[in-house]
N, C-alpha and C. Protein backbone atom coordinates (compact mmCIF):
# COMPACT_ATOMS: atom_id res chain seq x y z
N UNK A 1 -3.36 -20.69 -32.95
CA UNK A 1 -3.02 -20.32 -31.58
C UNK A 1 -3.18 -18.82 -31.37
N UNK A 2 -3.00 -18.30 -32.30
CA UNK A 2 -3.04 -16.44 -32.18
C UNK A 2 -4.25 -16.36 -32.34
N UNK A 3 -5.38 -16.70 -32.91
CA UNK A 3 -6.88 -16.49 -33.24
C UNK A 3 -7.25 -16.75 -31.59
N UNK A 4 -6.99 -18.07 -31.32
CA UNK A 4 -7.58 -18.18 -29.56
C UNK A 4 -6.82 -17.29 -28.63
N UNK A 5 -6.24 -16.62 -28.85
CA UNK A 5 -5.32 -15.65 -27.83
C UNK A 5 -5.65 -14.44 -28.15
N UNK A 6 -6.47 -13.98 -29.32
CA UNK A 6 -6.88 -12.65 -29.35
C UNK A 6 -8.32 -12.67 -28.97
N UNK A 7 -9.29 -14.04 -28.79
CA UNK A 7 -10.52 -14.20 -28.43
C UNK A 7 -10.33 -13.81 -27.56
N UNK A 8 -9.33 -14.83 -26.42
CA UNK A 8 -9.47 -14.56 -25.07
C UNK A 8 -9.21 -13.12 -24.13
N UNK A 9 -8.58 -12.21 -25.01
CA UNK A 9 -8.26 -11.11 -24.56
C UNK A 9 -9.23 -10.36 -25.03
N UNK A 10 -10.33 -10.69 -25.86
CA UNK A 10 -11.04 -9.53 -26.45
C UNK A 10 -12.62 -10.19 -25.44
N UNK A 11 -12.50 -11.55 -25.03
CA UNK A 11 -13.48 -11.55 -24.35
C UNK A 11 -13.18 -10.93 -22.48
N UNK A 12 -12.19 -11.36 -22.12
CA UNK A 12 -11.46 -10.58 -21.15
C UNK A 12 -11.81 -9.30 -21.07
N UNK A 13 -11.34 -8.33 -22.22
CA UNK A 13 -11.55 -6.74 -21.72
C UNK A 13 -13.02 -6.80 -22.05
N UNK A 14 -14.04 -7.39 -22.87
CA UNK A 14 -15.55 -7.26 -22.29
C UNK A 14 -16.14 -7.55 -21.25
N UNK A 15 -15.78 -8.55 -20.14
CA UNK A 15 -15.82 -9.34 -19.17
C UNK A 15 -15.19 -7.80 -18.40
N UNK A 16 -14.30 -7.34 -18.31
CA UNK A 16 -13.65 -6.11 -17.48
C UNK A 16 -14.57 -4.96 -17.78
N UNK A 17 -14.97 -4.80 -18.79
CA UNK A 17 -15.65 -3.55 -19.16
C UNK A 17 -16.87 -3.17 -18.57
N UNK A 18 -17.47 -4.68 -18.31
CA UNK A 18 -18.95 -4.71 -17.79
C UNK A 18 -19.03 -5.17 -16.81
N UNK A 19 -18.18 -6.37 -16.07
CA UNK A 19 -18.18 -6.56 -14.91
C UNK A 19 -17.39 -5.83 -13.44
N UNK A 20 -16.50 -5.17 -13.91
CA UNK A 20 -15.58 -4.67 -13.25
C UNK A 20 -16.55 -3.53 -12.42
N UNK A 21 -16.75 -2.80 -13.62
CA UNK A 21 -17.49 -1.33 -12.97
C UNK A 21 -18.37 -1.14 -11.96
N UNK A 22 -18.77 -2.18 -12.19
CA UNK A 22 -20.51 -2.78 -11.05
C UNK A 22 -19.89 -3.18 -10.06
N UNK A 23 -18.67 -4.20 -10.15
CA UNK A 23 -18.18 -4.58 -8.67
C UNK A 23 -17.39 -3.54 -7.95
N UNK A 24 -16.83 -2.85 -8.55
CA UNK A 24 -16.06 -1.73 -7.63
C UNK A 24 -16.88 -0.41 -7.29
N UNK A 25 -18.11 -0.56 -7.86
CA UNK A 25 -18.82 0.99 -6.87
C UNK A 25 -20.00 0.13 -5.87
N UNK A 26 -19.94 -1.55 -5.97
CA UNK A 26 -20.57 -1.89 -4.86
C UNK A 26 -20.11 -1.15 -3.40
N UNK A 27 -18.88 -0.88 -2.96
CA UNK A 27 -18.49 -0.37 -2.05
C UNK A 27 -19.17 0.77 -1.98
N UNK A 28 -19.55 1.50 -2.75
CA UNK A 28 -19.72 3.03 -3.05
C UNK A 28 -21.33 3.30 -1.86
N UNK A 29 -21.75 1.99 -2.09
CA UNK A 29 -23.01 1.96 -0.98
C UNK A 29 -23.15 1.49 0.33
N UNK A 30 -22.02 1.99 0.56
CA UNK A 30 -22.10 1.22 2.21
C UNK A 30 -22.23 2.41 2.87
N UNK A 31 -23.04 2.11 4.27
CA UNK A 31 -23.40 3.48 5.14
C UNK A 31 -21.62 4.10 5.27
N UNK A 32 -20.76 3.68 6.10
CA UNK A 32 -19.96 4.60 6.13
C UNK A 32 -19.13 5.31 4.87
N UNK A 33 -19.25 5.04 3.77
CA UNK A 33 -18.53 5.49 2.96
C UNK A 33 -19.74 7.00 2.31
N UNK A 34 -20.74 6.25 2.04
CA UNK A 34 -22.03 7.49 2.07
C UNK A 34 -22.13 8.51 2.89
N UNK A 35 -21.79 8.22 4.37
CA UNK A 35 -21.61 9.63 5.60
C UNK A 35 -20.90 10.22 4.98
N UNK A 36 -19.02 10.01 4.76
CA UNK A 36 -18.03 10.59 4.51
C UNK A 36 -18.45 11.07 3.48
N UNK A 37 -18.83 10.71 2.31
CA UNK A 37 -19.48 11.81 1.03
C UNK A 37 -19.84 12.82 1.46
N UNK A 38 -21.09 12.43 2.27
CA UNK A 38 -21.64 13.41 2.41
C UNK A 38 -21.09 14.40 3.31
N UNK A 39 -20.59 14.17 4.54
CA UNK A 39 -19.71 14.96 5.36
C UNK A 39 -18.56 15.70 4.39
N UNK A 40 -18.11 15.25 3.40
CA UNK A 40 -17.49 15.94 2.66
C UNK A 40 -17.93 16.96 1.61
N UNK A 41 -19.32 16.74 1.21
CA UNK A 41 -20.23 18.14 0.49
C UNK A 41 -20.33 18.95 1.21
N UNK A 42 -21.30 18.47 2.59
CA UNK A 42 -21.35 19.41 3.12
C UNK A 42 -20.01 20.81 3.39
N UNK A 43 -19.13 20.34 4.10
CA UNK A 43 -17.85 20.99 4.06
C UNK A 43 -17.43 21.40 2.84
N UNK A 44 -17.68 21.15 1.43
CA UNK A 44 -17.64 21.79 0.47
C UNK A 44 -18.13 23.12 -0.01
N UNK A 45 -19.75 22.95 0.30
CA UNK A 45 -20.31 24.08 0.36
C UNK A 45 -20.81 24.67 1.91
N UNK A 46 -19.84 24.55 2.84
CA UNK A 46 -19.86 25.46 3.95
C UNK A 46 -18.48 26.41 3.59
N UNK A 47 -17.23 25.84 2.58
CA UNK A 47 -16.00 26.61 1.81
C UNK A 47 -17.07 27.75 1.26
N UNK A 48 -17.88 27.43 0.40
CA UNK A 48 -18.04 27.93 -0.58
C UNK A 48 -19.20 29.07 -0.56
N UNK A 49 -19.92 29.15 1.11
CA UNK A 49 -20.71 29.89 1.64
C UNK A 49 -20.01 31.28 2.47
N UNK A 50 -18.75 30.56 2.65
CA UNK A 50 -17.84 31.85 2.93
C UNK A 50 -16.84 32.69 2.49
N UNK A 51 -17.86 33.13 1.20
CA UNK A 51 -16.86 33.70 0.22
C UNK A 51 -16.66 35.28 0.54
N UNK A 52 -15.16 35.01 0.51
CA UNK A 52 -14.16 35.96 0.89
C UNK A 52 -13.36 36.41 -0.41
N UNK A 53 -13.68 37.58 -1.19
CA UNK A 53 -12.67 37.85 -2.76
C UNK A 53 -11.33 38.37 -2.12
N UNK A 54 -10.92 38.74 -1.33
CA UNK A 54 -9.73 39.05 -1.08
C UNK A 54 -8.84 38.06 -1.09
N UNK A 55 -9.78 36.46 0.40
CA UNK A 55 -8.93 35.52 0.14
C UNK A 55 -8.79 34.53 -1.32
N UNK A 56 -9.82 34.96 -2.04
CA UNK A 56 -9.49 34.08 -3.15
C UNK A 56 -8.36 34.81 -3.52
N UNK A 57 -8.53 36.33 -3.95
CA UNK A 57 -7.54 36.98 -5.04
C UNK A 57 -6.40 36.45 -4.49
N UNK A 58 -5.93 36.51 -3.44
CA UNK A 58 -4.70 36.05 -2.60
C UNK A 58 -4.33 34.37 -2.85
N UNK A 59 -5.30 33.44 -3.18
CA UNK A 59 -5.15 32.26 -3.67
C UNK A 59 -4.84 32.14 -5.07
N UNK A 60 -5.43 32.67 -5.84
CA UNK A 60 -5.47 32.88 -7.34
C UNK A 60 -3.74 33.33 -7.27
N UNK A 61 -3.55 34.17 -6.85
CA UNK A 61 -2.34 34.79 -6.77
C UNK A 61 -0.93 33.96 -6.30
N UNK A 62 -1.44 33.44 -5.45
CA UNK A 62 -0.41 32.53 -4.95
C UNK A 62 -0.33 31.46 -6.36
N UNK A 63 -1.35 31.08 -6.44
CA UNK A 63 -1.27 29.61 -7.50
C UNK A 63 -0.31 29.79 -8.65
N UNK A 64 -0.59 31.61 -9.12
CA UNK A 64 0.02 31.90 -10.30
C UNK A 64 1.16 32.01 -10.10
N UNK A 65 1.74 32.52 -9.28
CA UNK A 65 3.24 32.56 -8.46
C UNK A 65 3.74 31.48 -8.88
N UNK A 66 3.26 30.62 -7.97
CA UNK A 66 3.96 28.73 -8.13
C UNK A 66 3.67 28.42 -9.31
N UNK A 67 2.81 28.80 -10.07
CA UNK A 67 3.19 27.64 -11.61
C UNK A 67 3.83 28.39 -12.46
N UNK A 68 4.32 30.17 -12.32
CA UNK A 68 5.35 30.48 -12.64
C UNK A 68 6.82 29.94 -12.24
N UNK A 69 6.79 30.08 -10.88
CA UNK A 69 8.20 29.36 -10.38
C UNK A 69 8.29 28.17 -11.14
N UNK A 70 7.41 27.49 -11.20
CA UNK A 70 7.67 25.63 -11.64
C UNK A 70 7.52 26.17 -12.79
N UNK A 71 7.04 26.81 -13.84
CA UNK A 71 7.80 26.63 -15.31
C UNK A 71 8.91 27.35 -15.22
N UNK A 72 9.39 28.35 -14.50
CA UNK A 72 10.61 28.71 -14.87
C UNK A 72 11.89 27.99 -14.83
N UNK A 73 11.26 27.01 -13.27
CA UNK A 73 12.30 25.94 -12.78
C UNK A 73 12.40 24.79 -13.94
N UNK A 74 11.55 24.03 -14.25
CA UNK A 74 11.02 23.40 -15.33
C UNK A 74 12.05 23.50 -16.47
N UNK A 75 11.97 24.70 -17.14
CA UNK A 75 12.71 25.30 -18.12
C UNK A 75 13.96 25.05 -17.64
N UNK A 76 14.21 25.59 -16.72
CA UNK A 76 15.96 25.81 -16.25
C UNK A 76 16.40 24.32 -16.19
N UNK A 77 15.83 23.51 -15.62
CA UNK A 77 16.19 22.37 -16.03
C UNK A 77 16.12 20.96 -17.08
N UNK A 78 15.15 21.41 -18.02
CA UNK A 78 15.31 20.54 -19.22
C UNK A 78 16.05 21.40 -20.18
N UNK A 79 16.43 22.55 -19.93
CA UNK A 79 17.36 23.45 -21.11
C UNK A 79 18.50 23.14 -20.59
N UNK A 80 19.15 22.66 -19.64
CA UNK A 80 20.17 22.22 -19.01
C UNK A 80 20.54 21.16 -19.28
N UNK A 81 19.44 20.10 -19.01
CA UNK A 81 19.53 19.01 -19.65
C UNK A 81 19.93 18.48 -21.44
N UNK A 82 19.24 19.44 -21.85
CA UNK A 82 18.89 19.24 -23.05
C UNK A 82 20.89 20.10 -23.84
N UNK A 83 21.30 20.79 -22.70
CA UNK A 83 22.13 21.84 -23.16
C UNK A 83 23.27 20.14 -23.14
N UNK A 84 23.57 19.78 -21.85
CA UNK A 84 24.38 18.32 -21.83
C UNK A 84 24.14 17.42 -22.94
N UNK A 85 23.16 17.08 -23.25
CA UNK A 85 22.97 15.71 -23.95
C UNK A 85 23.72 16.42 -25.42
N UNK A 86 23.24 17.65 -25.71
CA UNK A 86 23.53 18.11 -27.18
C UNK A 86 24.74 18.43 -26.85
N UNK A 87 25.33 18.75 -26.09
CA UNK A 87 27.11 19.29 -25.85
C UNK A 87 26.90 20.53 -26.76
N UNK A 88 25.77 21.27 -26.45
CA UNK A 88 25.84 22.75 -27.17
C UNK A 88 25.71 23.69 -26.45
N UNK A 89 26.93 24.88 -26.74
CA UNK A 89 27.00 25.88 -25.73
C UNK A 89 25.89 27.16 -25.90
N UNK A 90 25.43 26.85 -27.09
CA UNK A 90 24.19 28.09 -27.47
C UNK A 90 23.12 27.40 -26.22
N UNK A 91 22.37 25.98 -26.39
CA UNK A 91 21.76 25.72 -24.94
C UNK A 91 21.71 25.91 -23.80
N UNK A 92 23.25 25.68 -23.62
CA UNK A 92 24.34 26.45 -22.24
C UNK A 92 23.38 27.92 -22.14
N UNK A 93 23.57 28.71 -23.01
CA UNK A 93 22.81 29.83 -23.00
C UNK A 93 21.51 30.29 -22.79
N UNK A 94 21.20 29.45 -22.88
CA UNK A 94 19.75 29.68 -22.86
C UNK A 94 19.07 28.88 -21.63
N UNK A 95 20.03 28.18 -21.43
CA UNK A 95 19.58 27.88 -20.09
C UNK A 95 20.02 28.60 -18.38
N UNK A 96 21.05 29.85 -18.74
CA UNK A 96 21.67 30.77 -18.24
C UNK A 96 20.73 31.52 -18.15
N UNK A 97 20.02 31.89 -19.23
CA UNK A 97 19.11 33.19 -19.56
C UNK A 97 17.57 32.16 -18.37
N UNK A 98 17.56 31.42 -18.49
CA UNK A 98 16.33 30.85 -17.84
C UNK A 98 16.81 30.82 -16.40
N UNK A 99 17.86 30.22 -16.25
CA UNK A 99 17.88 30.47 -14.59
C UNK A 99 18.18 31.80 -14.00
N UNK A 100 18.61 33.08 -14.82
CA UNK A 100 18.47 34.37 -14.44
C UNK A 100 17.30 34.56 -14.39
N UNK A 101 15.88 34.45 -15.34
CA UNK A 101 14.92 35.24 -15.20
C UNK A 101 14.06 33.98 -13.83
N UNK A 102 14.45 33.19 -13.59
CA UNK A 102 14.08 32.15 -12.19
C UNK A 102 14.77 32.95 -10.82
N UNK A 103 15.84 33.25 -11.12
CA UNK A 103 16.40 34.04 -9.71
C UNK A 103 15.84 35.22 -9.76
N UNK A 104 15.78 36.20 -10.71
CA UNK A 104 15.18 37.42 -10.33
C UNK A 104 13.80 37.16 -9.40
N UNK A 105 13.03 36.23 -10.41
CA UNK A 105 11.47 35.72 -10.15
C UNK A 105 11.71 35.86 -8.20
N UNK A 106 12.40 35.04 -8.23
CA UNK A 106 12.20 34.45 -6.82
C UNK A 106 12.39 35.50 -5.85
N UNK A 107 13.55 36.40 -6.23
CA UNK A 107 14.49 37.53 -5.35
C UNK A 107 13.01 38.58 -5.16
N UNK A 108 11.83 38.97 -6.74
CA UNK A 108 11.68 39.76 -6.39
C UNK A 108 9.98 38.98 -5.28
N UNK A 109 9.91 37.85 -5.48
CA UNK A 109 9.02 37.43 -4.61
C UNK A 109 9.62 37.56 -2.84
N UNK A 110 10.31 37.28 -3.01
CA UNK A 110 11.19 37.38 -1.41
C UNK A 110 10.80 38.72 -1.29
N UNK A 111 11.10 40.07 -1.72
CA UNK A 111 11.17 41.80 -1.78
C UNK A 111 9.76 41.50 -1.05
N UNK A 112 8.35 41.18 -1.81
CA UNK A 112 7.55 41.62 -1.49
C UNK A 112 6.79 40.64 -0.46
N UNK A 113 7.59 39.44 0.33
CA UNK A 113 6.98 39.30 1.19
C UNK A 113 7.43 39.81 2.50
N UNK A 114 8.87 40.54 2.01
CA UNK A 114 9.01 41.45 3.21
C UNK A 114 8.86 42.44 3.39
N UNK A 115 8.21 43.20 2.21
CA UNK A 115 7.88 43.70 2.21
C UNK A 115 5.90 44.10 2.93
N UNK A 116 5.50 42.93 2.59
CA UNK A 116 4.35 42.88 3.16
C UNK A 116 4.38 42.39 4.75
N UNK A 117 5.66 41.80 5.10
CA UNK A 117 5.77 41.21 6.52
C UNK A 117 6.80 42.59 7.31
N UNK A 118 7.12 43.49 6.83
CA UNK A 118 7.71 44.81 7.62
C UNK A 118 6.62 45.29 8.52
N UNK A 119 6.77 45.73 9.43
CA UNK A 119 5.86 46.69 10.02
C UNK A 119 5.84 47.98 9.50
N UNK A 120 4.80 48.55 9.77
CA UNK A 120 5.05 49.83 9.36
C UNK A 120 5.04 51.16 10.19
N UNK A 121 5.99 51.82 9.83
CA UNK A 121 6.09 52.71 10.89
C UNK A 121 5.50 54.03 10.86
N UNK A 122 4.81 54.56 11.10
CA UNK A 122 4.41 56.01 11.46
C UNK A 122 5.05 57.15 11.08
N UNK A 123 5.34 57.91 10.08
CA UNK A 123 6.34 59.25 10.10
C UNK A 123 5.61 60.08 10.70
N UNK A 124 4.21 60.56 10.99
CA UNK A 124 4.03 61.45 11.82
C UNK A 124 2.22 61.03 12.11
N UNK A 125 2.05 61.22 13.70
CA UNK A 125 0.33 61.17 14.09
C UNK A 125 -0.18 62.15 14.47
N UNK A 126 -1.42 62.21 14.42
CA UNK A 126 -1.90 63.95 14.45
C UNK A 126 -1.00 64.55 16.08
N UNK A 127 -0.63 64.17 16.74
CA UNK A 127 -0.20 64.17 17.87
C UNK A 127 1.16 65.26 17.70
N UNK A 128 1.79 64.66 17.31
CA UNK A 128 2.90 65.06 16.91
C UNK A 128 3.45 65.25 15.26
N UNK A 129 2.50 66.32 14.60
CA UNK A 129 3.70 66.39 13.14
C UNK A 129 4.35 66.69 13.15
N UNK A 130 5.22 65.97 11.85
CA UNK A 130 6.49 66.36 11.30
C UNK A 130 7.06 67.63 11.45
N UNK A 131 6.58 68.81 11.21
CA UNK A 131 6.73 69.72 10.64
C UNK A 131 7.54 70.23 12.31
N UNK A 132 6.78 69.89 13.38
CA UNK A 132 6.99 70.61 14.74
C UNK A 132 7.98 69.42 15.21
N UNK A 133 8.06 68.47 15.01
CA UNK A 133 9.47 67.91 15.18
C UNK A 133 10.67 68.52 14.57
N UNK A 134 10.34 68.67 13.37
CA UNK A 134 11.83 69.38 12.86
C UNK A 134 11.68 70.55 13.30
N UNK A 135 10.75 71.60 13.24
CA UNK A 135 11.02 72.56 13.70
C UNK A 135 10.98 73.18 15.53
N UNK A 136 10.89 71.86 16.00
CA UNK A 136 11.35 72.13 17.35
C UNK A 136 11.50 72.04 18.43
């Protein structure tokens, strides 16, 4: 009974291996699914014709941000986890030390987007310098 039950599964995943693949990219040729491909290259490389290094650096930048936040968060919470299950207060610790360097992270990301979202103000235009304001 186990000899015919490992046939049938070993003829099964050959039967899947070879028939499967062919029937599921039959769809792959139908006019509307072919437009949308293609409507979607195109728009790929119309991205990729308007290259802008500032906005990448600014993407690159962002990305690194967030997968800092998410490992720091990450950390803070399986060292937490991990601090409970073990009932150890050295973990406790170290998962203290992880959610401090996660709050700084964040506090000093907050600084510099208001920093970049402040206006900025003028201390002096050729119009009026400093110097003849204070002095008079």
């Amino acid at each position: 009974m186990l000899t015919v039950t490992i046939w049938v599964l070993l003829l099964g995943g050959l039967w899947g291996a070879f028939v499967l693949p062919s029937f599921l990219d039959s769809g792959a040729d139908s006019p509307a699914r072919s437009t949308r491909s293609f409507q979607g290259e195109i728009a790929k490389l119309a991205a990729l014709n308007t290259f802008d290094p500032v906005a990448r650096a600014r993407r690159e930048l962002r990305a690194r941000r967030r997968r800092t936040v998410s490992t720091l968060a990450a950390l803070a919470v399986l060292t937490l986890a991990f601090a409970l299950w073990r009932q150890s207060w050295a973990w406790f610790g170290v998962n203290v030390v992880f959610d401090a360097f996660l709050i700084a992270y964040v506090i000093k990301l907050v600084e510099i987007r208001n920093r970049e979202l402040s206006p900025v103000i003028p201390l002096a235009t050729n119009e009026n310098p400093v110097s003849e304001a204070v002095n008079g």
